[in-house]
N, C-alpha and C. Protein backbone atom coordinates (compact mmCIF):
# COMPACT_ATOMS: atom_id res chain seq x y z
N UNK A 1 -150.39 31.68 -14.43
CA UNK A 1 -149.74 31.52 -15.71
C UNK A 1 -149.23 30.08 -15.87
N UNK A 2 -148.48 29.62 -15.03
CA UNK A 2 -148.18 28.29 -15.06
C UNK A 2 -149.08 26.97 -15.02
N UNK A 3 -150.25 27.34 -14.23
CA UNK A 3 -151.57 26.40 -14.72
C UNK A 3 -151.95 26.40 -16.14
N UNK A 4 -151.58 27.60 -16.27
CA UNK A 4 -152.50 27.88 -18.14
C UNK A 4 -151.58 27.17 -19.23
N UNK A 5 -150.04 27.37 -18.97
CA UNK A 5 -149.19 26.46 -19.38
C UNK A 5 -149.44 24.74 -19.34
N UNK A 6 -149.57 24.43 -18.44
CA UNK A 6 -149.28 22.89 -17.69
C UNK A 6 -150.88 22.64 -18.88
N UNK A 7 -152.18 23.34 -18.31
CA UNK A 7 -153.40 22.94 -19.39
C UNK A 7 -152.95 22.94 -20.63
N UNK A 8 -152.33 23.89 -21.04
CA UNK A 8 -152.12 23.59 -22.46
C UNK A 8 -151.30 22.45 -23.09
N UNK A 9 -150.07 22.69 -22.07
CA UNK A 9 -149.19 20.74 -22.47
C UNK A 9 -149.85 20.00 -22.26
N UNK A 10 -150.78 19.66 -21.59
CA UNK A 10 -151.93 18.35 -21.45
C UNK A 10 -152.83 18.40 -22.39
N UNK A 11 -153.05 19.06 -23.29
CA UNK A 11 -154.10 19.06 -23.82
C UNK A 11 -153.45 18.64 -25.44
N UNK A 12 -151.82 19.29 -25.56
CA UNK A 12 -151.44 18.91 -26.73
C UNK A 12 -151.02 17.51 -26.60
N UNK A 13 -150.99 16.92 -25.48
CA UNK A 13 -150.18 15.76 -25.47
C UNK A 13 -151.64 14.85 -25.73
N UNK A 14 -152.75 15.04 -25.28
CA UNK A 14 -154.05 14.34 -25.45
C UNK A 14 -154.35 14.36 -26.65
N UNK A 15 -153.92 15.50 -27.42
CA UNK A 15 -154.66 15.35 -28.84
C UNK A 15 -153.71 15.31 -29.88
N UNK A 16 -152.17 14.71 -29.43
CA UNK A 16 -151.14 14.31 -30.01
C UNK A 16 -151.72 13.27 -30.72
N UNK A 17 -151.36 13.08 -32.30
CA UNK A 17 -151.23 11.59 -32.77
C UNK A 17 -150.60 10.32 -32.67
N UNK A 18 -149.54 11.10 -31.92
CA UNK A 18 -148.76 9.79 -31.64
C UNK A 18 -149.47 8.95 -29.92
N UNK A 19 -150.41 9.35 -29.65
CA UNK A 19 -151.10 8.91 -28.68
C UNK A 19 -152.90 8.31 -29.04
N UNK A 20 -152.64 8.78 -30.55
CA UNK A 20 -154.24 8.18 -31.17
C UNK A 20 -153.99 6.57 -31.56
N UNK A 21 -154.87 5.61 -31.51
CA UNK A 21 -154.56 4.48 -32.15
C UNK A 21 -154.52 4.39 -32.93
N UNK A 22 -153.71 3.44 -33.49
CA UNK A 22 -153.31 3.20 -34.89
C UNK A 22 -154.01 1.81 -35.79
N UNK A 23 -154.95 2.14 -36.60
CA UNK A 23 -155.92 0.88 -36.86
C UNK A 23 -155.87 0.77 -38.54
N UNK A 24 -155.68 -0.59 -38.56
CA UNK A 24 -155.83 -0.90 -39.93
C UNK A 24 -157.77 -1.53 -40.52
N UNK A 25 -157.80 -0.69 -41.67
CA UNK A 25 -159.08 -1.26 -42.19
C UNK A 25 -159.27 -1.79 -43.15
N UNK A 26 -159.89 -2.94 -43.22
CA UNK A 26 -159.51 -3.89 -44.48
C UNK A 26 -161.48 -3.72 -44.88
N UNK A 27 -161.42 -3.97 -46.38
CA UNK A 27 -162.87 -4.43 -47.11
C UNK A 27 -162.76 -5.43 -48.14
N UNK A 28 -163.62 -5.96 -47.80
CA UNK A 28 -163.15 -7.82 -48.85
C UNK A 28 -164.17 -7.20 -50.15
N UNK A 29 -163.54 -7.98 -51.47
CA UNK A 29 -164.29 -7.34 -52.64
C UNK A 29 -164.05 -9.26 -53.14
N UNK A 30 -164.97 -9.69 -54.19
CA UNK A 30 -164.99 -10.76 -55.10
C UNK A 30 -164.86 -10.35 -56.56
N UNK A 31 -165.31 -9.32 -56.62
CA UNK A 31 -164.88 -8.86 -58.55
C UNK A 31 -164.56 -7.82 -58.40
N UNK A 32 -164.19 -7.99 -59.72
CA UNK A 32 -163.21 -6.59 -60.38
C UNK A 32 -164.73 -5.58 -60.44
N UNK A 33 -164.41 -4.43 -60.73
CA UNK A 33 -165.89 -3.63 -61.33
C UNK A 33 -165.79 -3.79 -62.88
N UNK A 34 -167.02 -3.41 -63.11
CA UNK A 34 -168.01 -2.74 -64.63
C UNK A 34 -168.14 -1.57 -64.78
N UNK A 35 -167.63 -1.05 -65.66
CA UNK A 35 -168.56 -0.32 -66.03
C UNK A 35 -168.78 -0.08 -67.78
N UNK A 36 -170.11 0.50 -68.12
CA UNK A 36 -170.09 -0.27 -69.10
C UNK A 36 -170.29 -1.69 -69.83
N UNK A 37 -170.30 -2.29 -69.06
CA UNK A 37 -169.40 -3.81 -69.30
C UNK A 37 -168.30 -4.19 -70.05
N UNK A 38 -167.75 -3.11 -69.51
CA UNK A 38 -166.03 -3.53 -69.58
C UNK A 38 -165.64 -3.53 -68.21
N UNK A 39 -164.47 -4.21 -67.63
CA UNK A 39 -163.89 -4.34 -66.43
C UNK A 39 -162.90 -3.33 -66.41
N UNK A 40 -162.85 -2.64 -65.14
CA UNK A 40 -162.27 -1.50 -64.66
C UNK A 40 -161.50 -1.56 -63.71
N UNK A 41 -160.36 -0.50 -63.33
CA UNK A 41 -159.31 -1.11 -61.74
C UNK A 41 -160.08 -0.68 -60.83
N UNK A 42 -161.02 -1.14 -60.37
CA UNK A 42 -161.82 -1.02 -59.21
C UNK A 42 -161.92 -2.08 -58.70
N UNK A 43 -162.52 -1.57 -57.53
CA UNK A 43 -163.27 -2.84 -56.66
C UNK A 43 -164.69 -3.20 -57.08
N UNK A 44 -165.94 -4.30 -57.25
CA UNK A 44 -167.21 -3.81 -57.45
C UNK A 44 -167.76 -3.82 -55.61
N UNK A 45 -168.66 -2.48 -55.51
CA UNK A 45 -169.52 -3.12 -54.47
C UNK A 45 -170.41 -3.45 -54.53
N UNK A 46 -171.60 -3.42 -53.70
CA UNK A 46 -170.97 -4.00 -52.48
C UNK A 46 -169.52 -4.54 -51.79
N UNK A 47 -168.96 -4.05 -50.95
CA UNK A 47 -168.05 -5.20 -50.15
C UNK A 47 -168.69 -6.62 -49.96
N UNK A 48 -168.17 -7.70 -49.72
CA UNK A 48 -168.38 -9.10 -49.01
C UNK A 48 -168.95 -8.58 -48.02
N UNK A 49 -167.48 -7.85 -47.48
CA UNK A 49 -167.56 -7.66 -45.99
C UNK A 49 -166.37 -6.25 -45.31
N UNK A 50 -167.08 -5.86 -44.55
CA UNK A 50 -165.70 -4.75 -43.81
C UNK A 50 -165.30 -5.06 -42.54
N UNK A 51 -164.52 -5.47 -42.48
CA UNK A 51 -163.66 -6.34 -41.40
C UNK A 51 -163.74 -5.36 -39.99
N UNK A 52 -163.95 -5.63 -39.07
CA UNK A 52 -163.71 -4.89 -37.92
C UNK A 52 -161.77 -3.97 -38.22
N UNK A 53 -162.24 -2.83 -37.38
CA UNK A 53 -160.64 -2.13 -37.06
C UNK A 53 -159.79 -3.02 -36.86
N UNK A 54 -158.60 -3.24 -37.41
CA UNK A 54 -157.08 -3.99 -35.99
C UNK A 54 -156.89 -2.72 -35.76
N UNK A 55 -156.20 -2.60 -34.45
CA UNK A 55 -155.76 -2.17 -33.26
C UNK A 55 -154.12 -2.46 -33.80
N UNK A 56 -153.19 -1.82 -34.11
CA UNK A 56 -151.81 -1.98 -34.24
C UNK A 56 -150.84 -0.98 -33.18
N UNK A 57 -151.65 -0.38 -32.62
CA UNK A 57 -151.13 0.75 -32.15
C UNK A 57 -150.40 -0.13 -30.53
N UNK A 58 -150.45 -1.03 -30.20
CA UNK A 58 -150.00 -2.06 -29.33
C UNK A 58 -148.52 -2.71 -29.61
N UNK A 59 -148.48 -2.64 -31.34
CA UNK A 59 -147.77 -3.52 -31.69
C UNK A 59 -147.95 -4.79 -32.94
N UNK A 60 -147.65 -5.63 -33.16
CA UNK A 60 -148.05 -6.36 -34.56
C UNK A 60 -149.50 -6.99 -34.15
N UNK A 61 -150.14 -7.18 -35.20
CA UNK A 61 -151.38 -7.62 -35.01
C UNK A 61 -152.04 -8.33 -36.44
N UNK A 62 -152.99 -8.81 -36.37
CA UNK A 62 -153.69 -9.55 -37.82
C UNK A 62 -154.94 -9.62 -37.60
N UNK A 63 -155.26 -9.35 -38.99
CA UNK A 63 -156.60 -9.44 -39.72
C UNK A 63 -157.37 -10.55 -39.37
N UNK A 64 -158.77 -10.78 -38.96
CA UNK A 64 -159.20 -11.84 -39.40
C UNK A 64 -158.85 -12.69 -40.84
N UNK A 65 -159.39 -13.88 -40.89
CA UNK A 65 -159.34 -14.64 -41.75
C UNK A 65 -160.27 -14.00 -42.88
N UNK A 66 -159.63 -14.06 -43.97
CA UNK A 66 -160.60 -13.35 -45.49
C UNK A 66 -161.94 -14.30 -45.57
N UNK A 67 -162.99 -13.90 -46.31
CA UNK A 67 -164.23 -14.67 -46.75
C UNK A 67 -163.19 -15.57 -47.79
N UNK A 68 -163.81 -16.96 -47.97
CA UNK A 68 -163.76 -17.58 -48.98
C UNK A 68 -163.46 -17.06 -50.32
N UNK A 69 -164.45 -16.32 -50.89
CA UNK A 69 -165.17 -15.56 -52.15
C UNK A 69 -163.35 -14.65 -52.17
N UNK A 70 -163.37 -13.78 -51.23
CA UNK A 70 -161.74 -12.26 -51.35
C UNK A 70 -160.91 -12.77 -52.15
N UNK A 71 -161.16 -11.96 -53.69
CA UNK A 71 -159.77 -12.08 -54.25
C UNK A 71 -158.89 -10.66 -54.51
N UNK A 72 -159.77 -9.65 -53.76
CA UNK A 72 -159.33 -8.18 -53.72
C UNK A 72 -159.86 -7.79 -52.38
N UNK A 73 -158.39 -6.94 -52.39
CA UNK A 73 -159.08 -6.31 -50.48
C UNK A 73 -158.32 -4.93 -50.38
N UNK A 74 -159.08 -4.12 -50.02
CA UNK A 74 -158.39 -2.37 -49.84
C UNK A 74 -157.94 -2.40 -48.18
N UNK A 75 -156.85 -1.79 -48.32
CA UNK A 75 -156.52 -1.89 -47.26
C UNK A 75 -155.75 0.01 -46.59
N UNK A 76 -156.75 -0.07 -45.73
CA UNK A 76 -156.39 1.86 -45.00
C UNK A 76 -155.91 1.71 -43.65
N UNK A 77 -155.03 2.08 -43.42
CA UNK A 77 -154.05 2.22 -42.08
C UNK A 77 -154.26 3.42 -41.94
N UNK A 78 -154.18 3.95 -40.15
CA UNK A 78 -154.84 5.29 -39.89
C UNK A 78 -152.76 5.79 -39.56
N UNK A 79 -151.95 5.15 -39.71
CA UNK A 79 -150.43 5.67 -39.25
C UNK A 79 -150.07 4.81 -40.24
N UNK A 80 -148.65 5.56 -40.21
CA UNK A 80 -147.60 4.63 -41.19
C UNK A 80 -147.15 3.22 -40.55
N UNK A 81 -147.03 2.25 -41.87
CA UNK A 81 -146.95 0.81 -41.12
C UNK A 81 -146.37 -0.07 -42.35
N UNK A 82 -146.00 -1.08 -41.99
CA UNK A 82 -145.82 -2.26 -42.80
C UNK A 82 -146.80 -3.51 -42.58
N UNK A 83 -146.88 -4.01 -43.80
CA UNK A 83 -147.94 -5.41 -43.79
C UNK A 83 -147.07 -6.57 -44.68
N UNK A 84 -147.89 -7.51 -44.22
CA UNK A 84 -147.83 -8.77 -44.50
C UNK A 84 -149.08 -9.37 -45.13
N UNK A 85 -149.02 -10.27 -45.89
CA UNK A 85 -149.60 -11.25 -46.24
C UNK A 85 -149.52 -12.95 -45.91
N UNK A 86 -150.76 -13.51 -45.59
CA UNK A 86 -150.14 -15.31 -45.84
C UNK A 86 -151.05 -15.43 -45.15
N UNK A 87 -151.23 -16.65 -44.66
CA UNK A 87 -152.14 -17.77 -44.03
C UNK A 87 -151.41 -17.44 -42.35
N UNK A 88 -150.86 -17.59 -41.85
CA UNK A 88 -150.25 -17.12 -40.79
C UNK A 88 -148.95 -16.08 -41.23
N UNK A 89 -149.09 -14.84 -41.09
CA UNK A 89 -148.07 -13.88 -41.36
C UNK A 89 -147.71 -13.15 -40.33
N UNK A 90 -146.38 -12.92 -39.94
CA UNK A 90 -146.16 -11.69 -38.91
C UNK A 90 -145.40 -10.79 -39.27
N UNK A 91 -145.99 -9.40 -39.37
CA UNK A 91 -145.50 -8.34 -40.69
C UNK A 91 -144.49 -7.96 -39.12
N UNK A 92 -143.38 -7.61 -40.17
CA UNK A 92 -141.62 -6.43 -39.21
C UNK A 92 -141.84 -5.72 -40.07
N UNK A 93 -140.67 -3.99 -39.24
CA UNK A 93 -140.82 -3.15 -40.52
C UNK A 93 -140.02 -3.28 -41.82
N UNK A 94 -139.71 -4.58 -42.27
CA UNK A 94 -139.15 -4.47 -43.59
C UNK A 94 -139.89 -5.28 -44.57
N UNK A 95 -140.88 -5.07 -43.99
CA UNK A 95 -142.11 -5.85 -45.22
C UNK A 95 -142.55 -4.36 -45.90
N UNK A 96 -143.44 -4.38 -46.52
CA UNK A 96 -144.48 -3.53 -47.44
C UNK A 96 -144.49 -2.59 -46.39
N UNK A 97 -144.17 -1.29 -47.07
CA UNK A 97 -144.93 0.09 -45.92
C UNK A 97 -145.88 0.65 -46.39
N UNK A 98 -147.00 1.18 -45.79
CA UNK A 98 -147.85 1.40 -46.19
C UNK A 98 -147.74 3.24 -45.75
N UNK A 99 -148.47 4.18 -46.64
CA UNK A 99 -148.34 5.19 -46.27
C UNK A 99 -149.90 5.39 -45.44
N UNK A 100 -149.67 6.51 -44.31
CA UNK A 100 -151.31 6.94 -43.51
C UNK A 100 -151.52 7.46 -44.40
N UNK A 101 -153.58 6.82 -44.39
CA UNK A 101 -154.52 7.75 -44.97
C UNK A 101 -154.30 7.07 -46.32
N UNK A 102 -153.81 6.41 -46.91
CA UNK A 102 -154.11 6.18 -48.31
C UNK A 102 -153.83 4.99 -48.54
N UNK A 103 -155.10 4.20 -48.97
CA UNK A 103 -155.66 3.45 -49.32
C UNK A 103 -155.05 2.67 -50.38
N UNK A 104 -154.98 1.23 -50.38
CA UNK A 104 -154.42 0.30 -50.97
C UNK A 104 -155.36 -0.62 -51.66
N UNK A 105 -155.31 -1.46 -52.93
CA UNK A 105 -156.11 -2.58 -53.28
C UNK A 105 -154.83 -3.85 -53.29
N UNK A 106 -154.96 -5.08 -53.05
CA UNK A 106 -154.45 -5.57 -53.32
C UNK A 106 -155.43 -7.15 -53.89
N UNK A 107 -154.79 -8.27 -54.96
CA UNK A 107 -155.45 -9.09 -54.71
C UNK A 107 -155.01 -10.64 -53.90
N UNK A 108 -155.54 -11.24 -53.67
CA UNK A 108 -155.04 -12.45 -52.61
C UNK A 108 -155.81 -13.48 -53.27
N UNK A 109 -155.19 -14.50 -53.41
CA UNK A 109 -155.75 -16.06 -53.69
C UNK A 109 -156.84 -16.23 -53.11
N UNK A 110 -158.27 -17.05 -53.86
CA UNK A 110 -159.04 -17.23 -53.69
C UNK A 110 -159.18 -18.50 -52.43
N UNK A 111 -159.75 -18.57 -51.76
CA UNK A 111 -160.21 -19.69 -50.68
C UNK A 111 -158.54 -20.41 -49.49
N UNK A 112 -157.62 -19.29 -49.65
CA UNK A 112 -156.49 -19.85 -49.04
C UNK A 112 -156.06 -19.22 -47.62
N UNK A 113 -157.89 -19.06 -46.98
CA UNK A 113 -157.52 -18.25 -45.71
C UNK A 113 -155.91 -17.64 -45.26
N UNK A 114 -156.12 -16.72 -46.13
CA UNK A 114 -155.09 -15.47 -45.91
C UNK A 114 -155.29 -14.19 -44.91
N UNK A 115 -154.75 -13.81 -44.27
CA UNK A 115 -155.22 -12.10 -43.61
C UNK A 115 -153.73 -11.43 -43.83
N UNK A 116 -154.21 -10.44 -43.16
CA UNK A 116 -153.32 -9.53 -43.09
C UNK A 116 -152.25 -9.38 -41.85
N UNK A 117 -151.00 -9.69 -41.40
CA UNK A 117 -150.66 -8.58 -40.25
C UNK A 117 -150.09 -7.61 -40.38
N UNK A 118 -150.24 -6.81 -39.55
CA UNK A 118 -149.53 -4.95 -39.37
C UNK A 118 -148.70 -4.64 -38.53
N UNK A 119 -147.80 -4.08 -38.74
CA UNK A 119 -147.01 -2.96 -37.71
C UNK A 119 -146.89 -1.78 -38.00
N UNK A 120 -146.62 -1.00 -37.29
CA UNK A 120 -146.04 0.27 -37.23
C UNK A 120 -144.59 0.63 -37.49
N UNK A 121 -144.49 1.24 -38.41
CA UNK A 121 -143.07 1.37 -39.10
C UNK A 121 -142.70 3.04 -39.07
N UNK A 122 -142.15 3.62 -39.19
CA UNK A 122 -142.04 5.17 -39.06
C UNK A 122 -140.32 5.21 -39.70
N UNK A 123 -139.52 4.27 -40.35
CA UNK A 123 -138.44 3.97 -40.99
C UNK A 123 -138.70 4.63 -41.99
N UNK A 124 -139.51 5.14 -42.78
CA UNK A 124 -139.74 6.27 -44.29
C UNK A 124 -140.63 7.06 -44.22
C-alpha cells in the first residue's frame, strides 16, 4: 500500500505544472491584415518569423532581437509572467503581466532592435 502511495506522489509531482517549463512564444508580423481590402486587428500571415521558445522557467530571460521589417508581434507565455519591452530590457514582476495561454499582439517600432524579456510573476 505504501509503494502504491509513494508511486502515486511521484507521479503527481512529475506531471505537476509547477515543474513544466515555462516558455514564452513570440511571432514577428510586418502588416496589419486585409480583408476585403480594408485593414483589420489582425496580424497578416505569413509570420516574418517564429522565434524559437524562451525558457523563463529558470528565471528572467529575452527574446532574440526582432527582424528589421516587426512592427507587430503576438506574444504566448505557457505560465503567468510579466514582460518587458526595449532594446536591452529586464522585465521584474511589476512590469506588464501576462495571463497563461492567452495570447497577446503588441506593436514595436520599426528597425529599433527591440525584444522581449520575461519573468514569472504569480502576484495576480
Amino acid at each position: 500500500m505504501l509503494r502504491k502511495f509513494l508511486a502515486a506522489a511521484a507521479f503527481v509531482l512529475v506531471a505537476s505544472p509547477a515543474f513544466a517549463a515555462s516558455k514564452m512564444y513570440i511571432s514577428e508580423y510586418s502588416n496589419a491584415g486585409l480583408a476585403i481590402g480594408q485593414i483589420v486587428q489582425v496580424a497578416s500571415e505569413p509570420a516574418i518569423t517564429d522565434q524559437s521558445a524562451v525558457d523563463y522557467s529558470g528565471g528572467v530571460a529575452s527574446s532574440a532581437t526582432f527582424n528589421a521589417a516587426t512592427n507587430i508581434v503576438r506574444v504566448l507565455c505557457t505560465s503567468t509572467c510579466s514582460i518587458k519591452f526595449g532594446t536591452n530590457p529586464t522585465a521584474t514582476t511589476t512590469n506588464k503581466p501576462l495571463a497563461a495561454g492567452s495570447p497577446e499582439y503588441f506593436a514595436v517600432p520599426i528597425g529599433q532592435s527591440f525584444k522581449i524579456s520575461v519573468i514569472s510573476n504569480t502576484d495576480f
